[in-house]
Protein backbone atom coordinates (compact mmCIF):
# COMPACT_ATOMS: atom_id res chain seq x y z
CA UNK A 1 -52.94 78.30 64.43
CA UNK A 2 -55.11 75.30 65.69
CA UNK A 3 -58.53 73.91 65.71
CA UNK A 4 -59.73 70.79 67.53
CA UNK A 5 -62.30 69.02 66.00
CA UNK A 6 -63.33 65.61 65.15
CA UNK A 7 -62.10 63.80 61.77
CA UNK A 8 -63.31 60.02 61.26
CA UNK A 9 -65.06 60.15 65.01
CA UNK A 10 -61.77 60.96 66.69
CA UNK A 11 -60.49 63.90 68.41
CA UNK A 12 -58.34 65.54 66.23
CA UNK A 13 -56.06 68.98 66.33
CA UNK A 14 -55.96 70.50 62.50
CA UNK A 15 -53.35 73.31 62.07
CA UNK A 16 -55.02 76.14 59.88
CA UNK A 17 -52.56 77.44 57.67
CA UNK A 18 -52.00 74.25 56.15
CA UNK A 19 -54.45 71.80 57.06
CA UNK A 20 -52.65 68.88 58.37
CA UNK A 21 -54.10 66.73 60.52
CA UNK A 22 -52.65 65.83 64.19
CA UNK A 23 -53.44 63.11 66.22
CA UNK A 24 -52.81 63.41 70.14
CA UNK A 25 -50.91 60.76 71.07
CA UNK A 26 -50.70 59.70 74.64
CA UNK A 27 -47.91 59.52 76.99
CA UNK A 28 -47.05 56.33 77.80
CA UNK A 29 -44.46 53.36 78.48
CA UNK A 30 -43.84 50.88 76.31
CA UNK A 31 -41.25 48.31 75.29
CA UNK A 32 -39.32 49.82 72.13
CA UNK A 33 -37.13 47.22 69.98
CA UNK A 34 -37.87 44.07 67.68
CA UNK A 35 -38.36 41.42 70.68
CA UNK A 36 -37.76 37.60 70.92
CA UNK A 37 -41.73 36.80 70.26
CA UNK A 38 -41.43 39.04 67.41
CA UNK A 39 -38.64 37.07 66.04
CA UNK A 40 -40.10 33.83 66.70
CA UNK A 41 -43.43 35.31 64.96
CA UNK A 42 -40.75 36.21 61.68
CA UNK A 43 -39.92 32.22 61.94
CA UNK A 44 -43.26 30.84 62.72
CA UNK A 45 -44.24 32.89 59.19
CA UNK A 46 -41.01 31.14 57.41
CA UNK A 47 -42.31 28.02 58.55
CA UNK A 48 -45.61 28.22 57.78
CA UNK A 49 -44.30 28.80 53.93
CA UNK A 50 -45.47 32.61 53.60
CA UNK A 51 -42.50 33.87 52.25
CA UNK A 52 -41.21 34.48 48.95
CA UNK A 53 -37.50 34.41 50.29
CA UNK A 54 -35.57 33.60 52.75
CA UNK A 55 -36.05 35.92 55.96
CA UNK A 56 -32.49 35.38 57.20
CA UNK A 57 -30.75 38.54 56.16
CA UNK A 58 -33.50 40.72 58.08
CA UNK A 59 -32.99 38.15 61.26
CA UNK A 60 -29.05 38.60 61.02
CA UNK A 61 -29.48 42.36 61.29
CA UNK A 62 -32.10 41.85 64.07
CA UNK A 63 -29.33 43.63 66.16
CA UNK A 64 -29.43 46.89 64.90
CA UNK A 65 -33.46 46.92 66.30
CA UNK A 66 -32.07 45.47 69.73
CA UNK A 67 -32.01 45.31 72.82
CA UNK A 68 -35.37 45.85 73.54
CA UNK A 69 -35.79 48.30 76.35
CA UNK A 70 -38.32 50.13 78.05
CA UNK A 71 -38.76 54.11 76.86
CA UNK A 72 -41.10 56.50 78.44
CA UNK A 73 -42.89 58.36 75.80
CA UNK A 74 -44.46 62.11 76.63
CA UNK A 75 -47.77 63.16 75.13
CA UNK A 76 -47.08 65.19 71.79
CA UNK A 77 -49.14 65.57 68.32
CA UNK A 78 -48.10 63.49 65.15
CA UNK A 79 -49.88 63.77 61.55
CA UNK A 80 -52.51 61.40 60.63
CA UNK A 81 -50.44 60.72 57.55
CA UNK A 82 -47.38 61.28 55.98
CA UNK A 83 -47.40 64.44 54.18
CA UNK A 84 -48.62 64.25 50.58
CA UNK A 85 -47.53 66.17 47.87
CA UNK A 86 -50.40 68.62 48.09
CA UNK A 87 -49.36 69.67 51.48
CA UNK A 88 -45.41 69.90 51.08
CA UNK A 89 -46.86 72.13 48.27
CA UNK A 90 -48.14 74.55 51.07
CA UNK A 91 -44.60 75.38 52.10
CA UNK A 92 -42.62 74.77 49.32
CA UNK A 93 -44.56 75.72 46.27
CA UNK A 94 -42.94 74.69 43.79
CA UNK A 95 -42.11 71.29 44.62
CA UNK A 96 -42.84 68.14 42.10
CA UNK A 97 -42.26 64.60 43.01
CA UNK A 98 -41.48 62.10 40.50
CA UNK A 99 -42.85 59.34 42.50
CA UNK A 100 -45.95 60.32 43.68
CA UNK A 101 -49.11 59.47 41.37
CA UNK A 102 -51.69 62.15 42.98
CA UNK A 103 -51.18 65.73 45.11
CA UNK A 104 -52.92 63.21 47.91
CA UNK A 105 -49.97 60.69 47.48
CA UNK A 106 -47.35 60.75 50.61
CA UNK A 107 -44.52 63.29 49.08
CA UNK A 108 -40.80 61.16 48.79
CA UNK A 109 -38.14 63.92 49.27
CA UNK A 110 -35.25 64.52 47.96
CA UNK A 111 -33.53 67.71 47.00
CA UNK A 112 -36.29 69.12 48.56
CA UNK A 113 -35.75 67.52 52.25
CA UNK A 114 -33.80 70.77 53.98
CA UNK A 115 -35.76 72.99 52.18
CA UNK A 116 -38.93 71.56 53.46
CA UNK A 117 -37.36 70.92 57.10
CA UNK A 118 -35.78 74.77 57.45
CA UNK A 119 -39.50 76.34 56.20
CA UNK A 120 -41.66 74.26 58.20
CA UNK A 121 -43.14 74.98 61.78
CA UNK A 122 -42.84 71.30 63.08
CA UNK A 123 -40.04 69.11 63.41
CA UNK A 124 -39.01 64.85 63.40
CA UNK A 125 -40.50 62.38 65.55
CA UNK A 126 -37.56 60.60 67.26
CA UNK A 127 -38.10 56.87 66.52
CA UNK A 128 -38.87 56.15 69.96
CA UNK A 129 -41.60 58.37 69.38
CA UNK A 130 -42.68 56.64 65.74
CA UNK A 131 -42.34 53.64 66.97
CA UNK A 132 -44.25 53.65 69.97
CA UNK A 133 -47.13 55.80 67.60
CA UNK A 134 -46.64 52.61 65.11
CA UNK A 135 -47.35 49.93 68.03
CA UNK A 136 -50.32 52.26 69.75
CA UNK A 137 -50.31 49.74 72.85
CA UNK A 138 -49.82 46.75 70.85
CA UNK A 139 -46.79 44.32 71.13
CA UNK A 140 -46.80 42.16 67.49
CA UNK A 141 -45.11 42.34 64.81
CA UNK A 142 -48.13 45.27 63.13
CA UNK A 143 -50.95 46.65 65.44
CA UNK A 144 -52.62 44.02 63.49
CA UNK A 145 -50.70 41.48 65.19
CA UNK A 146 -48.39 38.65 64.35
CA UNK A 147 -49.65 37.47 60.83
CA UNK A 148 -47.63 38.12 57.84
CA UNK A 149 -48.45 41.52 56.72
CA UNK A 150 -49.76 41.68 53.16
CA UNK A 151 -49.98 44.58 50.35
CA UNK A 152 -53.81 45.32 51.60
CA UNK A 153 -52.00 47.18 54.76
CA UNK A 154 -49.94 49.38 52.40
CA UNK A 155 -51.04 53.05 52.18
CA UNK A 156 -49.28 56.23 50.91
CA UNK A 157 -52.54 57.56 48.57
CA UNK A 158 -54.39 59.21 51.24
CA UNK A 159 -57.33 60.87 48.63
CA UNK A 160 -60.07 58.09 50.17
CA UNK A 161 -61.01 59.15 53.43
CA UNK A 162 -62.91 56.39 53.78
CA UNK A 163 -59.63 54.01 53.23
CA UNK A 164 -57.79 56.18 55.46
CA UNK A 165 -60.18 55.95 58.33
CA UNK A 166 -60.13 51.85 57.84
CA UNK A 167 -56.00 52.06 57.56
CA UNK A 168 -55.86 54.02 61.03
CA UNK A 169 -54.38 52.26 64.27
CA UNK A 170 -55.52 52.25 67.75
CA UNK A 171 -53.81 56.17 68.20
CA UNK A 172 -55.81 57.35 64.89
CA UNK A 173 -52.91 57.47 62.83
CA UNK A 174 -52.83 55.93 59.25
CA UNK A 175 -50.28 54.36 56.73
CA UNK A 176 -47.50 53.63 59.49
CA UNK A 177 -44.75 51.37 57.88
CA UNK A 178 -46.20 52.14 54.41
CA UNK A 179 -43.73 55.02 52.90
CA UNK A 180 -40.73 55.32 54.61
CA UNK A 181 -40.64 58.01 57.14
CA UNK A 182 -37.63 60.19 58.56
CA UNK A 183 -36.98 60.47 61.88
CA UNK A 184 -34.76 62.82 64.13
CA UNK A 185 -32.06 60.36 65.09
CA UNK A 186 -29.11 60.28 63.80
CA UNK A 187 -28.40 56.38 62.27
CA UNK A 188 -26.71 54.29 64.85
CA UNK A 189 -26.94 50.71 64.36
CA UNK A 190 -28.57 49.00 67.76
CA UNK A 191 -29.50 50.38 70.74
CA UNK A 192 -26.61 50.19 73.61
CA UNK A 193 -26.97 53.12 75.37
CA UNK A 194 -30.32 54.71 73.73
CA UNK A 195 -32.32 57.37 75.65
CA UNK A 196 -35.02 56.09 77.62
CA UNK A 197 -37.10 58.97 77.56
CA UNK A 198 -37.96 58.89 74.16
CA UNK A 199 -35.20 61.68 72.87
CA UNK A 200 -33.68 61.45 69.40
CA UNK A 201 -30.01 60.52 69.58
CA UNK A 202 -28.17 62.98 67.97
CA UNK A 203 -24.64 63.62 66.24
CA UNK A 204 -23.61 63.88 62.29
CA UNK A 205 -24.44 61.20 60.08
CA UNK A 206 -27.69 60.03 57.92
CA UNK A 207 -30.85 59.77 59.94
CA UNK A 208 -32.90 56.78 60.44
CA UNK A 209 -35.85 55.74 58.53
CA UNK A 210 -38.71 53.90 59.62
CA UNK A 211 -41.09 51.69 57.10
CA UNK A 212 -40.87 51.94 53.18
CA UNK A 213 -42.75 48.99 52.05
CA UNK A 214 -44.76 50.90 49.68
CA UNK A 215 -41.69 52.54 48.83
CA UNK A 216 -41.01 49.26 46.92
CA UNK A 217 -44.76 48.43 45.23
CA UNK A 218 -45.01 46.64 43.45
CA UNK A 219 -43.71 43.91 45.43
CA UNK A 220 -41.22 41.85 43.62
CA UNK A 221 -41.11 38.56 46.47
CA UNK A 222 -38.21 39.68 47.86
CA UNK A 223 -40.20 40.01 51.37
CA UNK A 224 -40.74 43.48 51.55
CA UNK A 225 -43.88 42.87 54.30
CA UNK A 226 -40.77 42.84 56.57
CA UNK A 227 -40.65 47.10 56.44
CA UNK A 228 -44.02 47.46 57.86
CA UNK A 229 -42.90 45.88 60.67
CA UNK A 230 -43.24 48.58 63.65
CA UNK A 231 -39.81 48.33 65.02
CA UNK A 232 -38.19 47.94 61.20
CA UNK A 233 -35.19 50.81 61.37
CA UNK A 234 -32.66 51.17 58.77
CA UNK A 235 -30.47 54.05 57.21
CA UNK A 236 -31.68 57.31 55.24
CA UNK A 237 -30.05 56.53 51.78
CA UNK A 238 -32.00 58.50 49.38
CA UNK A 239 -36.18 59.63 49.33
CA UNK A 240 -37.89 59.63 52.02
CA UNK A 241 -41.59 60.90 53.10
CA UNK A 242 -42.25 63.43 56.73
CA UNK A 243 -44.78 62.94 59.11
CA UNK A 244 -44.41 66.15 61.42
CA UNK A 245 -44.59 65.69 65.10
CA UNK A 246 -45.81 68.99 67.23
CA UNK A 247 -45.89 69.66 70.92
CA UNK A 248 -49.34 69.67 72.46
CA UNK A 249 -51.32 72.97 71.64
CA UNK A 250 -51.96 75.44 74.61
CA UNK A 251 -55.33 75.40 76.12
C-alpha cells in the first residue's frame, strides 16, 4: 500500500495504488493563530505602500484567526500537493473540472466533494494540522517570512517537478495557501475554546478552508496575497481542492 523512497532529495512515503505523494510531518508544538507581529507585519506592508487596497476588512476579521494559542501537533503524513485532477481521476473516474487547465492542475471540487471523500482511503487535515504543515517551524506571515507575498509563490499546476521542488517549505510540502484547501473542522469563527491537541472541531455546518489565492488568478488588486497567509481561515462556500492527510505507515 506504501513505498518510502526519496522524491526531490527528501524522504518521502508514496501510496501505490494511486501515487500520491506523502510527506512525514513531524510532531511538534507550535503557536497556531494570526499573532500581533503578524498583524503589525500586515500594517508595516500597508505602510510601506504594497497594497492595491485597503487591508482593513482582513484586520477587522483578524478575530476569527484569534487567540493565538499553543497546539500540540502528532506526527502524521500529508500530500506534497493538493490533489490534481489526474489523481481525483484515480478514484472517481469520471470526474472533469471546469477550472483546472491540465490533469496536473490541483482538482477544485464541487459536486464531486462527498463522492471523492466517501471513496477515498484518507481523510481531512484538521487546520491545526494545515496550519502548523503551512508554518513548518516558521512564525511570519509565509515560511518565507514577513514580506508581502507576491503571485511568484502561487502554485496549483504541479506538472514541473522542478517548480514544485523550488515551491516546497521546510516540511517538503508544496503550494500551501495557493488553492484553497478543505479541512476537517467544522467553520466556527475564532478560536475560544479550540482543541489544543491538534483535533478538528466538529459539529454540522460548512467546513473551513484554508488558502485560495490562486483560486482568484488572475489577481485583480483587491489584495488577494492576504490568502496565502498561513493562518488565513475562512468558510467553505463553494469549490474547493483536498490535500489528504494519513496516519504514519507501520514499520
Amino acid at each position: 500500500m506504501w513505498s518510502e523512497e526519496a522524491v526531490a532529495g527528501r524522504p518521502a512515503w508514496r501510496h501505490t495504488p494511486s501515487g500520491v505523494v506523502f510527506r512525514k510531518v513531524p510532531a511538534g508544538v507550535f503557536r497556531m493563530g494570526l499573532s500581533d507581529a503578524e498583524i503589525d507585519a500586515v500594517r508595516a506592508i500597508e505602510r510601506a505602500g504594497d497594497t492595491e487596497d485597503t487591508v482593513e476588512p482582513f484586520l477587522s476579521g483578524a478575530g476569527e484567526c484569534r487567540p493565538v494559542r499553543e497546539v500540540k501537533v502528532e506526527p502524521f503524513l500529508l500530500a506534497r500537493h493538493p490533489l490534481t485532477v489526474d489523481q481525483v481521476r484515480h478514484w472517481l473516474p469520471d470526474y472533469d473540472d471546469f477550472y483546472a487547465r491540465a490533469g496536473t492542475t490541483a482538482a477544485r471540487l464541487t459536486g464531486d466533494l462527498g463522492d471523492l471523500l466517501a471513496t477515498w482511503p484518507f481523510r481531512l487535515p484538521s487546520e491545526a494540522e494545515w496550519e502548523y504543515a503551512a508554518r513548518a517551524g516558521t512564525t511570519t506571515l509565509t515560511f518565507r517570512g514577513d514580506a508581502r507575498p507576491g503571485e511568484d509563490q502561487l502554485l496549483d499546476d504541479f506538472g514541473d517537478e522542478a517548480r514544485t521542488a523550488a515551491a516546497e517549505n521546510p516540511f517538503g510540502l508544496a503550494g500551501m495557501g495557493s488553492a484553497g484547501e478543505l479541512c476537517s473542522d467544522v467553520w466556527i469563527p475564532g478560536f475560544d475554546g479550540a482543541p489544543l491537541d491538534a483535533s478538528p472541531r466538529t459539529g454540522d455546518g460548512p467546513r473551513t478552508v484554508r488558502g485560495g489565492a490562486a483560486d482568484l488568478y488572475p489577481w485583480q488588486g483587491c489584495d488577494e496575497w492576504l490568502l496565502l497567509l498561513s493562518a488565513t481561515r475562512y468558510e467553505h462556500d463553494s469549490f474547493t481542492a483536498i490535500r489528504p492527510a494519513a496516519p504514519l505507515p507501520p514499520h
